[in-house]
Protein backbone atom coordinates (compact mmCIF):
# COMPACT_ATOMS: atom_id res chain seq x y z
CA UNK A 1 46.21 76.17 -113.56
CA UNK A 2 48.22 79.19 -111.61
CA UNK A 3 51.36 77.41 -109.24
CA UNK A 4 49.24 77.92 -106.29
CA UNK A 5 46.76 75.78 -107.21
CA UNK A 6 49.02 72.89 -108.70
CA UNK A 7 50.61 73.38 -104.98
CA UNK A 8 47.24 72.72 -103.58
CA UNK A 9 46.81 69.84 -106.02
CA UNK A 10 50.18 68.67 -104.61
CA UNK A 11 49.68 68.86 -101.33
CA UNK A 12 46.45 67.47 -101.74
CA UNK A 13 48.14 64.16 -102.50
CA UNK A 14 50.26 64.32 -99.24
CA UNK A 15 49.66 63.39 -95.82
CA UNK A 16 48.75 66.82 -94.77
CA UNK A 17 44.99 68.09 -94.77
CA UNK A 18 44.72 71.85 -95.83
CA UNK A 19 41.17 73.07 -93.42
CA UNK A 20 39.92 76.58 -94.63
CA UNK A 21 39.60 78.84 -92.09
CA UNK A 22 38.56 82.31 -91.49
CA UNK A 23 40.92 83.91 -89.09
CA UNK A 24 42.32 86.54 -89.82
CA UNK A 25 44.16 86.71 -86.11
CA UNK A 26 46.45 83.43 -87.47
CA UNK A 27 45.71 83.17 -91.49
CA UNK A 28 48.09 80.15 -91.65
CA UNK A 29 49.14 77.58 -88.71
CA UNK A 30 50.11 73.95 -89.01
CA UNK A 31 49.38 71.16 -86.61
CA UNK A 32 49.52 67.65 -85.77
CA UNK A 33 46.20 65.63 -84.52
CA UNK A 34 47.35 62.53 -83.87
CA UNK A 35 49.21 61.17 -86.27
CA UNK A 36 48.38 63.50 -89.31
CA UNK A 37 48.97 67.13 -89.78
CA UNK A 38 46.89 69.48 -90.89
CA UNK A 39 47.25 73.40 -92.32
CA UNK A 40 44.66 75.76 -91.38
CA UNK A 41 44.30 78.26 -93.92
CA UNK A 42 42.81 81.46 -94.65
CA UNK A 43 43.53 82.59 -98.47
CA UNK A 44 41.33 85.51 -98.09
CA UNK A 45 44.10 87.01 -95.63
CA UNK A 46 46.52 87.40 -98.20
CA UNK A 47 46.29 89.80 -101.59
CA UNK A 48 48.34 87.87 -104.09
CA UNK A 49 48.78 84.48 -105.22
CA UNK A 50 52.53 84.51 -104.55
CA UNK A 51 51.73 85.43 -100.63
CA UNK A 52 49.73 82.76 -100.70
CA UNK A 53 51.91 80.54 -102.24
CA UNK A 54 55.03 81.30 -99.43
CA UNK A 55 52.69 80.96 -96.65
CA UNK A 56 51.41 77.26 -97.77
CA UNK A 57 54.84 76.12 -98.61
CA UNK A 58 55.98 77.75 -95.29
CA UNK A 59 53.24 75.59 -93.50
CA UNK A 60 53.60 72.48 -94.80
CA UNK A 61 57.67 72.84 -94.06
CA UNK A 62 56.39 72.96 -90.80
CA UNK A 63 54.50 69.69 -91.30
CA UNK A 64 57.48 67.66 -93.26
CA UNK A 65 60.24 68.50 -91.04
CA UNK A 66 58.50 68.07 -87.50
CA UNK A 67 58.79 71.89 -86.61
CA UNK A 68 55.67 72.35 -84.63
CA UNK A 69 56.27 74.24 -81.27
CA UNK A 70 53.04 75.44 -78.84
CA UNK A 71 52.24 79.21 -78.19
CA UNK A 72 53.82 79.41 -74.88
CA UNK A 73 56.90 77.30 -76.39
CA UNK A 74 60.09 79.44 -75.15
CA UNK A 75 61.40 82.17 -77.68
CA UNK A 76 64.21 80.60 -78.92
CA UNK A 77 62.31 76.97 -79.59
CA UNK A 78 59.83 78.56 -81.71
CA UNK A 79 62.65 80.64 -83.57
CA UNK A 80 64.40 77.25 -83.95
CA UNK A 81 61.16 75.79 -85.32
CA UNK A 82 60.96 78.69 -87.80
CA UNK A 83 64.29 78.28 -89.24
CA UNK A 84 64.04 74.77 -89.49
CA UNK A 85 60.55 75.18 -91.69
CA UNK A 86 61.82 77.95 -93.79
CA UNK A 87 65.15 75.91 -94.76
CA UNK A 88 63.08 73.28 -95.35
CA UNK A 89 60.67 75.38 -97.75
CA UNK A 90 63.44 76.94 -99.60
CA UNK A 91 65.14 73.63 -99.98
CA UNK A 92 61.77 71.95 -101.31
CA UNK A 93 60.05 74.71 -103.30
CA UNK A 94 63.23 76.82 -104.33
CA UNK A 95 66.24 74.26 -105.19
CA UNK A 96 69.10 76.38 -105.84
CA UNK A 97 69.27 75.15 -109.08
CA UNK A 98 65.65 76.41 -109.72
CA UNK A 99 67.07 79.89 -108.24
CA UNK A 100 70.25 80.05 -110.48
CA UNK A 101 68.06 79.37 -113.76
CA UNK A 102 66.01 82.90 -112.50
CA UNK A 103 69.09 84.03 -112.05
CA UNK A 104 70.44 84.01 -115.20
CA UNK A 105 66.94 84.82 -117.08
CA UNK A 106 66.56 87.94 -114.75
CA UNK A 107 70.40 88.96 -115.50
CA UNK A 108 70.47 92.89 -116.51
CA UNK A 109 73.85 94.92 -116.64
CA UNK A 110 73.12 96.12 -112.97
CA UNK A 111 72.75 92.42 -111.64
CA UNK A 112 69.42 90.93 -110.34
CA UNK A 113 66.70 92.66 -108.62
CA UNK A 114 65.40 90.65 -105.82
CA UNK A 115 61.68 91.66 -107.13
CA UNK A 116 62.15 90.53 -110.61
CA UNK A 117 63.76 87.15 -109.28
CA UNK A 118 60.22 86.95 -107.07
CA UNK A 119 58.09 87.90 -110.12
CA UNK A 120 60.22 85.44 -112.33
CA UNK A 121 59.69 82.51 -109.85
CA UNK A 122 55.95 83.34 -108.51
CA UNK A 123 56.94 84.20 -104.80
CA UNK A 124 57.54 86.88 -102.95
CA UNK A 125 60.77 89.17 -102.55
CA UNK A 126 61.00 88.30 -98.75
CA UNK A 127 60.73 84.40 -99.83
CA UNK A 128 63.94 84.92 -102.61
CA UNK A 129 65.68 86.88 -99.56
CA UNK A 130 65.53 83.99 -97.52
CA UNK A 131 66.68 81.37 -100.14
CA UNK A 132 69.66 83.49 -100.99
CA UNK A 133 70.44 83.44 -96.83
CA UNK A 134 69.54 79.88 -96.97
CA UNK A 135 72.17 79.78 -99.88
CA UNK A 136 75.12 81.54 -98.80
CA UNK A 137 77.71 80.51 -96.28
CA UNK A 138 77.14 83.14 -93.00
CA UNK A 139 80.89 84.66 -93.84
CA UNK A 140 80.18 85.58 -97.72
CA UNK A 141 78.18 88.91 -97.65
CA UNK A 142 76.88 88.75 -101.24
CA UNK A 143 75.43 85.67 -103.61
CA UNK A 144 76.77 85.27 -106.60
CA UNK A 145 74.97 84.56 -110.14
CA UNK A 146 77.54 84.17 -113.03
CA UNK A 147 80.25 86.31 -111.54
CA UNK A 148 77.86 89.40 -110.49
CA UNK A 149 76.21 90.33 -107.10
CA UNK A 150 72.85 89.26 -106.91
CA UNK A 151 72.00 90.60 -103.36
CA UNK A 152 73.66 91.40 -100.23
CA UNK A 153 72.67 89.33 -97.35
């Protein structure tokens, strides 16, 4: 069973209803109808299991932290919304813990690459880069794995 289909499993046992869709306009949106959410998802949109992967956990962030805004929502709600579901993603599906342990299996003389860390942990490089901001303090410039620079933020 690949991680994105254990996620599906998992979600599966939530609250949250995962509707296939075929738009390729939207591939992923969450909502709430009445008192349940709902994801609807198009897995044919995305090439790799790790895209997949991000988006789901992305949407269902959306779903467990209330962070649903409407198209014509102002600009800085929605980017409010966002940041609220991806902190909430990396928090759930990337404990830093779980992000330290790549770390140190991923270690080479140069450091970390940010693509083996995403290979390592099934995700993509832009979903590591925003775990490592998640991560670090907005003053440090640089996350640290056993005393070497991972990535610059």
């Amino acid at each position: 069973m690949t991680q994105y289909e254990r996620l599906l499993d998992d979600i599966a046992q939530s609250a949250v209803a995962i509707i296939p869709t075929k738009s390729h306009k939207q591939p992923a949106k969450s909502m709430r109808i009445g008192h349940d959410y709902a994801i609807f998802f198009n897995e044919t949109a995305y090439e790799t299991d790790a895209e997949r992967v991000v988006e789901v956990v992305h949407e269902k962030a959306h779903c467990d932290s209330g962070a649903l805004y409407c198209i014509d929502s102002p600009f800085e709600m929605r980017e409010r919304c966002e940041y609220r579901a991806w902190k909430r993603a990396v928090h759930d599906f990337l404990p830093v813990e779980k992000l330290l342990e790549a770390c140190r299996a991923c270690m080479t003389a140069e450091g970390v690459a940010v693509y083996d860390l995403a290979e390592y942990l099934g995700v993509t490089p832009a979903f590591v880069v925003k775990a490592i901001e998640v991560y670090t303090l907005r003053e440090w410039d640089s996350f640290y794995c056993a005393g070497r620079v991972v990535g610059k933020v």
